[in-house]
C-alpha atoms as a PDB file:
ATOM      1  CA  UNK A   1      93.085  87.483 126.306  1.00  0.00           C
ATOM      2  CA  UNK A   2      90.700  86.928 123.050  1.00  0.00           C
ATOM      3  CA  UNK A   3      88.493  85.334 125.087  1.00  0.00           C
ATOM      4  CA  UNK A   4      88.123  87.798 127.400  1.00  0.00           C
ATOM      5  CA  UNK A   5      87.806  90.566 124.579  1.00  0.00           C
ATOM      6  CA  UNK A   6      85.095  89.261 123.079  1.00  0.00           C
ATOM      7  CA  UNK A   7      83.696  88.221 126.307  1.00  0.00           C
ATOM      8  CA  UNK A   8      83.283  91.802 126.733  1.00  0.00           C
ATOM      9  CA  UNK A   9      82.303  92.325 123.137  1.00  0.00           C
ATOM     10  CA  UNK A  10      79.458  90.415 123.476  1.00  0.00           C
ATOM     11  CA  UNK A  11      78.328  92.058 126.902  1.00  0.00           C
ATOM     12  CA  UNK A  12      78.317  95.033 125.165  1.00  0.00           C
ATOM     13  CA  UNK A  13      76.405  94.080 122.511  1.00  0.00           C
ATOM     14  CA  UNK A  14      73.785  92.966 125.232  1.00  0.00           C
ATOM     15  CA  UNK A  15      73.668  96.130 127.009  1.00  0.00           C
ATOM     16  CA  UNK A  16      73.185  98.187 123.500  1.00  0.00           C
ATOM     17  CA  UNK A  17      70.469  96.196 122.977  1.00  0.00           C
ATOM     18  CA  UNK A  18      68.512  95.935 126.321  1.00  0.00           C
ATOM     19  CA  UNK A  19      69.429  99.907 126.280  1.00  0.00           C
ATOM     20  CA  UNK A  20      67.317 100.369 122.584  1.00  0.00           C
ATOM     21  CA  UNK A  21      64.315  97.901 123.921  1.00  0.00           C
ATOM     22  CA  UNK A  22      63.770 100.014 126.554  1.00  0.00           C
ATOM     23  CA  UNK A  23      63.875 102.732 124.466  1.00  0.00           C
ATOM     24  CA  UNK A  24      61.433 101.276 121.743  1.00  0.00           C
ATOM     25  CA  UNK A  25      59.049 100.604 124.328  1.00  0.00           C
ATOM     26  CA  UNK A  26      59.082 104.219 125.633  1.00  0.00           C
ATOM     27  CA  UNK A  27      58.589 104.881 121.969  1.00  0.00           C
ATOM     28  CA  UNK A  28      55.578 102.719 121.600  1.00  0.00           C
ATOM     29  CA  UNK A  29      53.661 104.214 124.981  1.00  0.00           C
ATOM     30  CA  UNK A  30      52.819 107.177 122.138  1.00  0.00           C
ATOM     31  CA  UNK A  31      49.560 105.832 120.518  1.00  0.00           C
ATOM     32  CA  UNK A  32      50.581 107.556 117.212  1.00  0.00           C
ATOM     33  CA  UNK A  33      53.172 105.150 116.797  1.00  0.00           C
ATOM     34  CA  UNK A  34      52.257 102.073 118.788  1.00  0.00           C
ATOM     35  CA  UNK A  35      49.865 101.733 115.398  1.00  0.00           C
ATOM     36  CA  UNK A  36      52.716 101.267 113.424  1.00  0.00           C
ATOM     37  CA  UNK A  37      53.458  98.224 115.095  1.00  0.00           C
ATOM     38  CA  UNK A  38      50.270  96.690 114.212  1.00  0.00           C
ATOM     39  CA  UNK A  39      49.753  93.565 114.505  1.00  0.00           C
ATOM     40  CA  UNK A  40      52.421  92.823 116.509  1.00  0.00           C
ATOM     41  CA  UNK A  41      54.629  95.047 119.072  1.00  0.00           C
ATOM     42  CA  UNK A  42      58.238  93.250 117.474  1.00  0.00           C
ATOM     43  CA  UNK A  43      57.055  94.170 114.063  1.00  0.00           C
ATOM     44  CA  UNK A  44      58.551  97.916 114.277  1.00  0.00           C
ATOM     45  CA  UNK A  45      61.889  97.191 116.191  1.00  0.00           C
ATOM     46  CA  UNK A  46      64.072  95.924 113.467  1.00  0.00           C
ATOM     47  CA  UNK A  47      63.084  99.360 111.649  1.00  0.00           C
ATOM     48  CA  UNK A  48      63.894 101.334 114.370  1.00  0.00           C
ATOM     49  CA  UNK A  49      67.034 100.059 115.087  1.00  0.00           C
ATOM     50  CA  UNK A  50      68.100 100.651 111.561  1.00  0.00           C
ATOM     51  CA  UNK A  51      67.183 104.378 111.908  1.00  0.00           C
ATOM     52  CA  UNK A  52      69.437 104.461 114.951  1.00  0.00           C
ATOM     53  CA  UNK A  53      72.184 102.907 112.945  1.00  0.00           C
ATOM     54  CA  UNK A  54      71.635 105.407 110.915  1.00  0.00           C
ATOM     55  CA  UNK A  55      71.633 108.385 113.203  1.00  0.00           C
ATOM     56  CA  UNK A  56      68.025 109.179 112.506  1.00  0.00           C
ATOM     57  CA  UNK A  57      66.332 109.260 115.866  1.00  0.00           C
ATOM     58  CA  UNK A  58      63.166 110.953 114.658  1.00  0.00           C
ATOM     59  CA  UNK A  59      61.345 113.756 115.257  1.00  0.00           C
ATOM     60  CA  UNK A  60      59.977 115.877 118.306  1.00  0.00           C
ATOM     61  CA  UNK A  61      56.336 116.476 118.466  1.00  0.00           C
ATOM     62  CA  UNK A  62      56.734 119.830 120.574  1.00  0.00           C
ATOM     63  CA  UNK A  63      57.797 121.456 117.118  1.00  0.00           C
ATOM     64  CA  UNK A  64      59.059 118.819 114.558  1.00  0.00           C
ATOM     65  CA  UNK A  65      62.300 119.277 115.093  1.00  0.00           C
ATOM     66  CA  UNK A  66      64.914 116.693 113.717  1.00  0.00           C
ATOM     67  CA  UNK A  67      65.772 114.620 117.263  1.00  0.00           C
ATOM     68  CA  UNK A  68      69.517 114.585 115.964  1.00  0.00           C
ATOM     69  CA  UNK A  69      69.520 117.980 115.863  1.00  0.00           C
ATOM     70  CA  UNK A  70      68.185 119.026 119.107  1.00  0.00           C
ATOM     71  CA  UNK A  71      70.425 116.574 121.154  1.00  0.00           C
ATOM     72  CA  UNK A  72      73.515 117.716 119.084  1.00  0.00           C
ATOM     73  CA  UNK A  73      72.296 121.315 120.790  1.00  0.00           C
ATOM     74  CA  UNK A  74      71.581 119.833 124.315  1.00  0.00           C
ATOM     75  CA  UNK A  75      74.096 117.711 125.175  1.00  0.00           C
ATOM     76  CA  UNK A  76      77.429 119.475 124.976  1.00  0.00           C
ATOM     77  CA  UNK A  77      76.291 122.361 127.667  1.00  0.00           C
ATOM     78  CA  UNK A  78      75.441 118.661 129.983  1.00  0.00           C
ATOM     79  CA  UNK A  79      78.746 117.693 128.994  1.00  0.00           C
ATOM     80  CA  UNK A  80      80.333 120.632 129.981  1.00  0.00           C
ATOM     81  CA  UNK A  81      78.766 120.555 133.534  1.00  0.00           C
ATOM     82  CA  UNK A  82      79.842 117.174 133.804  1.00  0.00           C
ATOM     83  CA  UNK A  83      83.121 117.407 133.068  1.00  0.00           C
ATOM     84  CA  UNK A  84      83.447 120.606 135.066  1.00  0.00           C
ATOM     85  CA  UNK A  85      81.921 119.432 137.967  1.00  0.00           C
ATOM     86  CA  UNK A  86      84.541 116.274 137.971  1.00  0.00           C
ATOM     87  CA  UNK A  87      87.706 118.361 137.023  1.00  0.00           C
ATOM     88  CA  UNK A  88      87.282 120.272 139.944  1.00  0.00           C
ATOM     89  CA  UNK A  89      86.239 117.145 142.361  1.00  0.00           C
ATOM     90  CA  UNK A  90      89.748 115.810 141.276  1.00  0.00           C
ATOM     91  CA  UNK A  91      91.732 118.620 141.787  1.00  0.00           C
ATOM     92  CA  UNK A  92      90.243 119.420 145.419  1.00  0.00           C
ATOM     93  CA  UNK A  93      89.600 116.151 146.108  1.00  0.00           C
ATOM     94  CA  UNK A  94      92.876 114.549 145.838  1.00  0.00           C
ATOM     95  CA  UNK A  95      94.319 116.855 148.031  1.00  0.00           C
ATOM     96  CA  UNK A  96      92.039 117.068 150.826  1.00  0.00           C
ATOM     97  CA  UNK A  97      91.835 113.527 150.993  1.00  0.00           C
ATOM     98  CA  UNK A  98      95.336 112.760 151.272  1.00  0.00           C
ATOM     99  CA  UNK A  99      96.029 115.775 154.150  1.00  0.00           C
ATOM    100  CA  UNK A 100      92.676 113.949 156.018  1.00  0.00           C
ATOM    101  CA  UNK A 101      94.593 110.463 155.904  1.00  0.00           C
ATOM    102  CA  UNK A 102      98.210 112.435 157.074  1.00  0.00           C
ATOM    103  CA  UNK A 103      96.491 113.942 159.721  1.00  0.00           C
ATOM    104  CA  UNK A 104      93.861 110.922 160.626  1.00  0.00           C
ATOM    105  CA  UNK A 105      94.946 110.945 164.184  1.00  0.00           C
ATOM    106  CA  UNK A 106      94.156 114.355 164.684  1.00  0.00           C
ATOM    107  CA  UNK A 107      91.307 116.883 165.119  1.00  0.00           C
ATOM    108  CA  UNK A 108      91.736 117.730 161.232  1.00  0.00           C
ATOM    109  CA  UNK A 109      91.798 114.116 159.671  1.00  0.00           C
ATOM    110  CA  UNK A 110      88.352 113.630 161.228  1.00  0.00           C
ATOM    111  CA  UNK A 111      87.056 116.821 160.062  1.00  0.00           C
ATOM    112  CA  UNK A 112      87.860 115.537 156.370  1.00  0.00           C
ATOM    113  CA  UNK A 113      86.332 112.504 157.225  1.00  0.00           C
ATOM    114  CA  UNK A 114      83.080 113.791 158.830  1.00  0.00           C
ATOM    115  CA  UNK A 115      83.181 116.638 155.871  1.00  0.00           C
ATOM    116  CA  UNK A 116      82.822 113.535 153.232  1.00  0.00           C
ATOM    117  CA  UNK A 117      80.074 112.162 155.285  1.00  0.00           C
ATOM    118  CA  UNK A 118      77.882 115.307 155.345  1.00  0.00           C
ATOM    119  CA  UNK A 119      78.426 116.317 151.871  1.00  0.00           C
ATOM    120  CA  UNK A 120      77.222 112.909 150.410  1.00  0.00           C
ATOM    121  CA  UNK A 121      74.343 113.407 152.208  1.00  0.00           C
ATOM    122  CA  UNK A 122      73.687 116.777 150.703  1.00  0.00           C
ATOM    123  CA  UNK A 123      70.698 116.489 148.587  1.00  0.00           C
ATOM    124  CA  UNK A 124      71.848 119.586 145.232  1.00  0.00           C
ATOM    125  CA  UNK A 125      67.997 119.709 144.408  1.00  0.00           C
ATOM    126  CA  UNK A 126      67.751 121.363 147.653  1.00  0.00           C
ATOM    127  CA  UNK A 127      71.068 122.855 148.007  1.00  0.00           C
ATOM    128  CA  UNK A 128      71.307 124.305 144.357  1.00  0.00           C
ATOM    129  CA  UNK A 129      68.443 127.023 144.508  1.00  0.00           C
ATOM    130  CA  UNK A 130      69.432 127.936 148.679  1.00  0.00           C
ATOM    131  CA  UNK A 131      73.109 128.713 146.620  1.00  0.00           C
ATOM    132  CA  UNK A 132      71.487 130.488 144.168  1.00  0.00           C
ATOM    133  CA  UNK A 133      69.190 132.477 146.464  1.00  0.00           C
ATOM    134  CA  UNK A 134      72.228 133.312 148.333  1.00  0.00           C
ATOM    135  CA  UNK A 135      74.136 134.869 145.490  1.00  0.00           C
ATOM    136  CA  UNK A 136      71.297 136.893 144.534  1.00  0.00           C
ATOM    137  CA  UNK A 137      70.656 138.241 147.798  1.00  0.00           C
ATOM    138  CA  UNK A 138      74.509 139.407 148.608  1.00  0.00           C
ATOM    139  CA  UNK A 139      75.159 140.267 144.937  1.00  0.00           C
ATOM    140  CA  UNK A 140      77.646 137.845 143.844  1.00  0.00           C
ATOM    141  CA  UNK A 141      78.442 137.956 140.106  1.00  0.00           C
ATOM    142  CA  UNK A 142      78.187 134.408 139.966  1.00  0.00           C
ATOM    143  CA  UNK A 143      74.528 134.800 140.519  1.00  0.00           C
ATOM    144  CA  UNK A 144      73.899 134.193 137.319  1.00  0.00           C
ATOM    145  CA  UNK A 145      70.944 132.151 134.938  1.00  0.00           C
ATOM    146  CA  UNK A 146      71.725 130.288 131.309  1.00  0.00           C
ATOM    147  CA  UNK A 147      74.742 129.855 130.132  1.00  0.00           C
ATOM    148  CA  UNK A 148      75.832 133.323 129.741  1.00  0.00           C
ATOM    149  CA  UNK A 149      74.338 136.843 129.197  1.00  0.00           C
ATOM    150  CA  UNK A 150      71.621 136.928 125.878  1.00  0.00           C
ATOM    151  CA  UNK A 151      73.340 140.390 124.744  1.00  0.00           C
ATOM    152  CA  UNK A 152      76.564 138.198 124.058  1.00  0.00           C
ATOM    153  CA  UNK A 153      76.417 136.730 120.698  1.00  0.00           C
ATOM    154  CA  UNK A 154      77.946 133.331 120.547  1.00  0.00           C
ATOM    155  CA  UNK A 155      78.405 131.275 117.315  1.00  0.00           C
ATOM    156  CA  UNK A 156      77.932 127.461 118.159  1.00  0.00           C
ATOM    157  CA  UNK A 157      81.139 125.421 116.252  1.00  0.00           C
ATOM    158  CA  UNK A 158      81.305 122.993 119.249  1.00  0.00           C
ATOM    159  CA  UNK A 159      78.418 123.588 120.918  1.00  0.00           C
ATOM    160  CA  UNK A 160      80.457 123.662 124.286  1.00  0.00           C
ATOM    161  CA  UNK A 161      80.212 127.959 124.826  1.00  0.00           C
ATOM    162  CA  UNK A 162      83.636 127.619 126.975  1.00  0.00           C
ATOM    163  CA  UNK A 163      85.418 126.349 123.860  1.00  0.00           C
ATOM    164  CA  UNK A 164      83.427 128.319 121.386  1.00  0.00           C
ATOM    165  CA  UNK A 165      83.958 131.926 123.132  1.00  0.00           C
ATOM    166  CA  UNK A 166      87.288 131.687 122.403  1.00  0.00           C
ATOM    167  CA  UNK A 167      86.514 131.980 118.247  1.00  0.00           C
ATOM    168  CA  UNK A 168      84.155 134.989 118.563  1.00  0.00           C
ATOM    169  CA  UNK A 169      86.517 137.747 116.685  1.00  0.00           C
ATOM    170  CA  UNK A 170      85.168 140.542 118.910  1.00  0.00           C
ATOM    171  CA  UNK A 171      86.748 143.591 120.976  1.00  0.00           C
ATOM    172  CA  UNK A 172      84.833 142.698 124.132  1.00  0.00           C
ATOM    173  CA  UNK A 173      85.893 139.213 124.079  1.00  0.00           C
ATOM    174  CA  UNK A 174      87.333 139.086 127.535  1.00  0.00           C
ATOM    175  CA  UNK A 175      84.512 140.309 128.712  1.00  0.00           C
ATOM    176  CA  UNK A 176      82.237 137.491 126.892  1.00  0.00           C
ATOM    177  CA  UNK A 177      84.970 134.797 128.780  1.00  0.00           C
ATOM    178  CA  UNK A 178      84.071 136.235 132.100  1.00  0.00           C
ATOM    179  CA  UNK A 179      80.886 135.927 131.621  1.00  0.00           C
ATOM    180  CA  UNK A 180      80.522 132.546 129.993  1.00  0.00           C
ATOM    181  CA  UNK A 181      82.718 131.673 133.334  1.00  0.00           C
ATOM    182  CA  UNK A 182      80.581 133.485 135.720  1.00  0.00           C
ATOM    183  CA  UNK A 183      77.506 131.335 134.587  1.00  0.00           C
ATOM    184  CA  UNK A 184      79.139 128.352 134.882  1.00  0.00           C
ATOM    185  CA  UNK A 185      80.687 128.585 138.474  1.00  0.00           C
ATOM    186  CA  UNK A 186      77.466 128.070 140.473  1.00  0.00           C
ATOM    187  CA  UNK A 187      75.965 125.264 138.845  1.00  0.00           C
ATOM    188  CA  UNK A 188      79.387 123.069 138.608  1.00  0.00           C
ATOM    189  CA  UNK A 189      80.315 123.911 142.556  1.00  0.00           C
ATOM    190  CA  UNK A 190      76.548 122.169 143.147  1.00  0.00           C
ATOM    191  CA  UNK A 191      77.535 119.301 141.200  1.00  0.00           C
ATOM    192  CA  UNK A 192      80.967 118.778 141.958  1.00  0.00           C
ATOM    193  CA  UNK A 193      79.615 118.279 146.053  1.00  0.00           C
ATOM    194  CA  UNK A 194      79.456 114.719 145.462  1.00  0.00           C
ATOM    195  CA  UNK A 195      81.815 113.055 143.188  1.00  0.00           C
ATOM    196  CA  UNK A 196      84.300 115.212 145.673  1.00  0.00           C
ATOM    197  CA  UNK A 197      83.120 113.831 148.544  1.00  0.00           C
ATOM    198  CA  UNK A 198      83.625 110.430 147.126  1.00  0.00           C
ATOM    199  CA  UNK A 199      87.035 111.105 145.759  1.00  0.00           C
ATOM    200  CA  UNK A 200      88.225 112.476 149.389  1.00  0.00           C
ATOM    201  CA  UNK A 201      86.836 109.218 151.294  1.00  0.00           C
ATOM    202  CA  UNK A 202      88.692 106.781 148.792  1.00  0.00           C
ATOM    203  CA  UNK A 203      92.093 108.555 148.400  1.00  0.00           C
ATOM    204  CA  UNK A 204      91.280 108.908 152.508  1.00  0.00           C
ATOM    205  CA  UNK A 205      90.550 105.060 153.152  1.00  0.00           C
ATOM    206  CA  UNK A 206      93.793 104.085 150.759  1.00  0.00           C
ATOM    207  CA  UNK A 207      95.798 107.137 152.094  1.00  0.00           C
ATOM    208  CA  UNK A 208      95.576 105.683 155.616  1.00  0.00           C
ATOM    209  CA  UNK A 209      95.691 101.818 155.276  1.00  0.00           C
ATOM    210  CA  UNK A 210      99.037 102.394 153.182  1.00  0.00           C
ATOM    211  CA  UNK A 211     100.482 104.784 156.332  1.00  0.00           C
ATOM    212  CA  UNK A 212      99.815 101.801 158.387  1.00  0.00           C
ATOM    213  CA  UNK A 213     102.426  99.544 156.060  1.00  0.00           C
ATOM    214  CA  UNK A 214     105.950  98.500 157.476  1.00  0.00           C
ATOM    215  CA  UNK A 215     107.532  99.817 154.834  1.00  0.00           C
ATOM    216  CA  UNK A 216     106.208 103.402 154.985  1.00  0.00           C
ATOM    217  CA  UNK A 217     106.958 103.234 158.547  1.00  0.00           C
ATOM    218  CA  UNK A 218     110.680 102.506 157.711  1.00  0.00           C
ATOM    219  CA  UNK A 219     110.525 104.966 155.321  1.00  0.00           C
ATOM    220  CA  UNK A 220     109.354 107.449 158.034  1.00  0.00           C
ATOM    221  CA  UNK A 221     112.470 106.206 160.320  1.00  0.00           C
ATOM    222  CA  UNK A 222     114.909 106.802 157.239  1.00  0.00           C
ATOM    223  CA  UNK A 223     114.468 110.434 157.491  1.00  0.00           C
ATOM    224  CA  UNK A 224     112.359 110.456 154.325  1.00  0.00           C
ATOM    225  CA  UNK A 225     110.021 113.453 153.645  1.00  0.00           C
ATOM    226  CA  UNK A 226     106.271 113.548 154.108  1.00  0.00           C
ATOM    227  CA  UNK A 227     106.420 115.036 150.114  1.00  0.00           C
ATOM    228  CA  UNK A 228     108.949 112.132 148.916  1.00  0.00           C
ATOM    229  CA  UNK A 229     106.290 109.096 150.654  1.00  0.00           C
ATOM    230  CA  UNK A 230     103.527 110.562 149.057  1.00  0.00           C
ATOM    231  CA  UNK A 231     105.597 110.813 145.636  1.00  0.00           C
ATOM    232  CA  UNK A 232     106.590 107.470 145.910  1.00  0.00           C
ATOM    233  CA  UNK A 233     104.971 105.660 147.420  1.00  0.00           C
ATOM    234  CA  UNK A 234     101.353 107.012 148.790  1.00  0.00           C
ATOM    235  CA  UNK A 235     100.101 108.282 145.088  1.00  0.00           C
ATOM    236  CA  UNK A 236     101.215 105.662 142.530  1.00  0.00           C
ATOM    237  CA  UNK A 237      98.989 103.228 145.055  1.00  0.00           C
ATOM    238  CA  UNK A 238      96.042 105.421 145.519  1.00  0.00           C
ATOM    239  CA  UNK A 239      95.383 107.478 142.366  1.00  0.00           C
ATOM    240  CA  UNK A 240      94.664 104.236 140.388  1.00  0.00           C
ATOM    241  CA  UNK A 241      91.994 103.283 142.348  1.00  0.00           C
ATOM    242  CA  UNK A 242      90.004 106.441 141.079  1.00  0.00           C
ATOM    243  CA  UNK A 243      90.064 105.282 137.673  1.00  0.00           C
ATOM    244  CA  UNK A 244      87.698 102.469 137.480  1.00  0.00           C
ATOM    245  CA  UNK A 245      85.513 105.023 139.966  1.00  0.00           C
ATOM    246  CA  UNK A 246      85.248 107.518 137.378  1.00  0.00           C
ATOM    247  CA  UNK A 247      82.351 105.695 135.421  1.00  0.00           C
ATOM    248  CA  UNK A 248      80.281 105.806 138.547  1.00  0.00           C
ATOM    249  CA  UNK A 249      81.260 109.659 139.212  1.00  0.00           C
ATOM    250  CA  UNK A 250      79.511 110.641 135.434  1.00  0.00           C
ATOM    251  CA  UNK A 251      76.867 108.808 135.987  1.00  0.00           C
ATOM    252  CA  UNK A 252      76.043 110.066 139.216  1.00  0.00           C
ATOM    253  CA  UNK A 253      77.022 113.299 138.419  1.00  0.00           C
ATOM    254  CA  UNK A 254      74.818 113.660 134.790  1.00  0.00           C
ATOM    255  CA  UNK A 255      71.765 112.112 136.852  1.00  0.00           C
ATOM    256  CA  UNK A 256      72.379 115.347 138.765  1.00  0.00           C
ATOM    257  CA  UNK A 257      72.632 117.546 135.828  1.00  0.00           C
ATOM    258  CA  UNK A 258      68.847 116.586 135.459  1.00  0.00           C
ATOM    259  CA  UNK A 259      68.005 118.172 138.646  1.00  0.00           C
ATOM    260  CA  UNK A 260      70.374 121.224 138.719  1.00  0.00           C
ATOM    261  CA  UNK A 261      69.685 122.396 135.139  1.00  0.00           C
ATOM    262  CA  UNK A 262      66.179 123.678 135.500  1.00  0.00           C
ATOM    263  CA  UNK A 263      66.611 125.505 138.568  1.00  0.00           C
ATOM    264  CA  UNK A 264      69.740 127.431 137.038  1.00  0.00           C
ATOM    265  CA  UNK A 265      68.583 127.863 133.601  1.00  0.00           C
ATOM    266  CA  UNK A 266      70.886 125.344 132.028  1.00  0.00           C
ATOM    267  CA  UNK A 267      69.996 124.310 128.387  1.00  0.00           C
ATOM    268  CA  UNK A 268      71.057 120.571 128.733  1.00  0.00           C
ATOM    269  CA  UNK A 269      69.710 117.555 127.694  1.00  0.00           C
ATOM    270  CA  UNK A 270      68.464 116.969 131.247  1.00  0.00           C
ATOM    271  CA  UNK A 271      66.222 120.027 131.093  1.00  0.00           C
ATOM    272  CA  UNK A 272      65.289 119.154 127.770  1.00  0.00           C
ATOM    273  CA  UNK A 273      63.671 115.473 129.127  1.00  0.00           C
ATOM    274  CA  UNK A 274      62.099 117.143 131.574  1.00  0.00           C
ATOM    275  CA  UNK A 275      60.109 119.122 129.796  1.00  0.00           C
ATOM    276  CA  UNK A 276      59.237 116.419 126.888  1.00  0.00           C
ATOM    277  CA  UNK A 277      58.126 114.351 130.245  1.00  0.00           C
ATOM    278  CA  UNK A 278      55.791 117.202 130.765  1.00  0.00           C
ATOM    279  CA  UNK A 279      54.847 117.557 126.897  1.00  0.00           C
ATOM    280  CA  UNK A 280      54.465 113.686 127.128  1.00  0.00           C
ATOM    281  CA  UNK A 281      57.031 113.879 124.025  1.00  0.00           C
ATOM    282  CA  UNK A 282      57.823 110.048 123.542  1.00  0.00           C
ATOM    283  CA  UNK A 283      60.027 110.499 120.829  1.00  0.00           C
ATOM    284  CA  UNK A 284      62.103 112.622 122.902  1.00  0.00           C
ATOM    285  CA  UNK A 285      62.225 110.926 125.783  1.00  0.00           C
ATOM    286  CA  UNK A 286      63.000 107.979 124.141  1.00  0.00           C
ATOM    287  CA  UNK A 287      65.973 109.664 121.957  1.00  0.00           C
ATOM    288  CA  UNK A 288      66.733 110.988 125.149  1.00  0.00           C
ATOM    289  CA  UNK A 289      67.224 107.362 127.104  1.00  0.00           C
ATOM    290  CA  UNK A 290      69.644 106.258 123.570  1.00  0.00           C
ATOM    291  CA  UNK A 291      71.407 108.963 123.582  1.00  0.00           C
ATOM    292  CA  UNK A 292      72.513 109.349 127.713  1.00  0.00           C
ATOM    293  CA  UNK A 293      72.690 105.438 127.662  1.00  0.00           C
ATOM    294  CA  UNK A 294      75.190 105.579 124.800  1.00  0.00           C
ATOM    295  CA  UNK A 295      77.281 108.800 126.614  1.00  0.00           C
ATOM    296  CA  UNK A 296      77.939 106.379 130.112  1.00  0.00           C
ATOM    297  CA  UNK A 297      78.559 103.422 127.790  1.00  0.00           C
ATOM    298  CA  UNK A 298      81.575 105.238 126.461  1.00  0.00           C
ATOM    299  CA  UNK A 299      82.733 107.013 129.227  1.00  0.00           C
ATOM    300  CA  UNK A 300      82.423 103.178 130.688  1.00  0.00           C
ATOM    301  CA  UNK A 301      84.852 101.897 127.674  1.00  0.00           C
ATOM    302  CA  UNK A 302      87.561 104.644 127.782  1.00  0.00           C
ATOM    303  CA  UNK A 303      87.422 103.740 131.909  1.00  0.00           C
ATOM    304  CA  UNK A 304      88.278 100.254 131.162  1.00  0.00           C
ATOM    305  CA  UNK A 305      90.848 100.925 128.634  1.00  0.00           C
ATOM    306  CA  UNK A 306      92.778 103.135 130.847  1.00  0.00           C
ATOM    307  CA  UNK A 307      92.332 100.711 133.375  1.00  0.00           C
ATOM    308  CA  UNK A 308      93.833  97.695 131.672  1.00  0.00           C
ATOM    309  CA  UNK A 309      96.595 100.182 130.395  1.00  0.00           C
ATOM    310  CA  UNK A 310      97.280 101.727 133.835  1.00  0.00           C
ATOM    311  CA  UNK A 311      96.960  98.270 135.828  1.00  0.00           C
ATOM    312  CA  UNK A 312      99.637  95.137 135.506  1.00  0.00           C
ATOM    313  CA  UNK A 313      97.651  93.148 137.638  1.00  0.00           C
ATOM    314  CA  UNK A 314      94.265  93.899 135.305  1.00  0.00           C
ATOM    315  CA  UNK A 315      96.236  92.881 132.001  1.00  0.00           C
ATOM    316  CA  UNK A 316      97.774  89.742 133.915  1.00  0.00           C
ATOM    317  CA  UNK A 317      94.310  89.089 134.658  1.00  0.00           C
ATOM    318  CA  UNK A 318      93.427  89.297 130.923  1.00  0.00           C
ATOM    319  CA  UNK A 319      95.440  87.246 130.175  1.00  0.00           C
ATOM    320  CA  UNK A 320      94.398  84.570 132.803  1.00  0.00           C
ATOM    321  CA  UNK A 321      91.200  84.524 131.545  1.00  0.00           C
END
């Protein structure tokens, strides 16, 4: 089992730092400071990555802005989406995918089937401003831009507004709630499309191979309840598998924050790289790669962790190692 930790100790350490070369050359495309590097490219690196150990990821050219600063305002509203978008993939999900695999044989098991199949082809750059056209036009409340009305005066603690509405010590604070919810309804049911999708065809696939076991048949014949199978036997076998998934589901869902925040008005991080792209803002973008880079590393270690806590057969395999 030491083995193996350090094993993946020591791929981590190679991903951090193939992640910051990649970074310092997007750095060093900026004239301004591929002279620093003079004579030779290597000769800044070792100084940047101590000013990355040390938090200090420079400044932005569009302003002079501290870097730290601005992603410690950008990222938490991305974070928020991201997380929103796979709470609510779980929690519909789940479900739909195990009534699909119950009722595989008939008409509505293939409707959840060919309902995955047409939503992971659903491209949200496209489908996010037809939504948002929509609400306008019929008036929805949810029709909304930003992350919730300027008049509203929000002070950031967390930087997440659906946490931080809930200090603001005013009379019409219900009111601010609602609205901080309204804005973020659309743009989380655009990116929750596919991670759900993708969480309904696994928990389908796994739903119905395990109703084709003997021993759910024979549970079937014992007079046991569709609700008691999937208690005991159907969910501790098919909800693990979505673990080691969710790594995957961030990562596909916060390269989709990047294409969903401009069109609703989303201050995120992915916004924010857009537009240095356009300012041709090097140090942002390369900030930028460090600091989303760093986000799916974690996510990627608290995925394994749960996984070797969750799994018997992963820690036996530790241990084999």
């Amino acid at each position: 089992m030491i083995l193996s930790f350090f094993r993946h100790l020591i791929l981590l350490a190679i991903t951090l730092i193939v992640l910051s070369l990649i970074s310092y050359a997007v750095l060093m495309r900026d004239p301004l400071n591929e002279t620093l590097a003079v004579p030779y490219f290597y000769s800044g690196y070792l100084p940047y990555i101590q000013n990355l150990l040390k938090g200090d990821l420079g400044i932005s050219y569009n302003g002079g802005e501290s870097l730290s600063n601005l992603v410690l305002t950008v990222l938490p509203p991305t974070l928020e989406l991201c997380v929103s978008a796979i709470l609510l993939a779980i929690i519909f999900g789940i479900p739909l995918g195990l009534i699909g695999a119950m009722y595989r044989k008939k008409t509505l098991g293939k409707m959840v089937r060919t309902l995955s199949v047409i939503g992971l082809s659903l491209p949200v750059f496209w489908l996010a401003p037809l939504l948002l056209y929509a609400a306008a036009i019929y008036g929805w409340e949810i029709a909304a831009i930003g992350q919730y009305n300027l008049l509203y005066e929000i002070h950031p603690i967390t930087g997440f507004p659906i946490i931080d509405v809930w200090f603001i010590d005013e009379p019409y604070r219900i009111k601010v709630i609602q609205n901080v919810l309204q804005h973020l309804i659309l743009p989380t049911l655009v990116l929750t499309i596919w991670p759900m999708m993708e969480i309904i065809r696994i928990v389908q696939g796994r739903a119905e191979y395990l109703f084709e076991q003997t021993y759910i048949k024979i549970a079937t014949t014992r007079g046991w309840s569709m609700c008691k199978i999937l208690r005991v036997h159907i969910l501790p076998n098919t909800l693990p598998l979505l673990v080691p998934q969710m790594t995957r589901l961030f990562t596909l869902v916060i390269a989709q924050c990047m294409l969903v925040e401009g069109t609703f008005g989303w201050s995120g991080i992915g916004r924010w790289l857009i537009n240095a792209v356009a300012q041709q803002d090097y140090n942002s973008i390369s900030a930028g790669i460090i600091v989303i880079g760093l986000c799916i590393i974690v996510v990627n270690l608290l995925v394994e962790t749960l996984t070797f806590i969750l799994d018997p057969l992963n820690k036996k395999g530790w241990y084999a190692r």
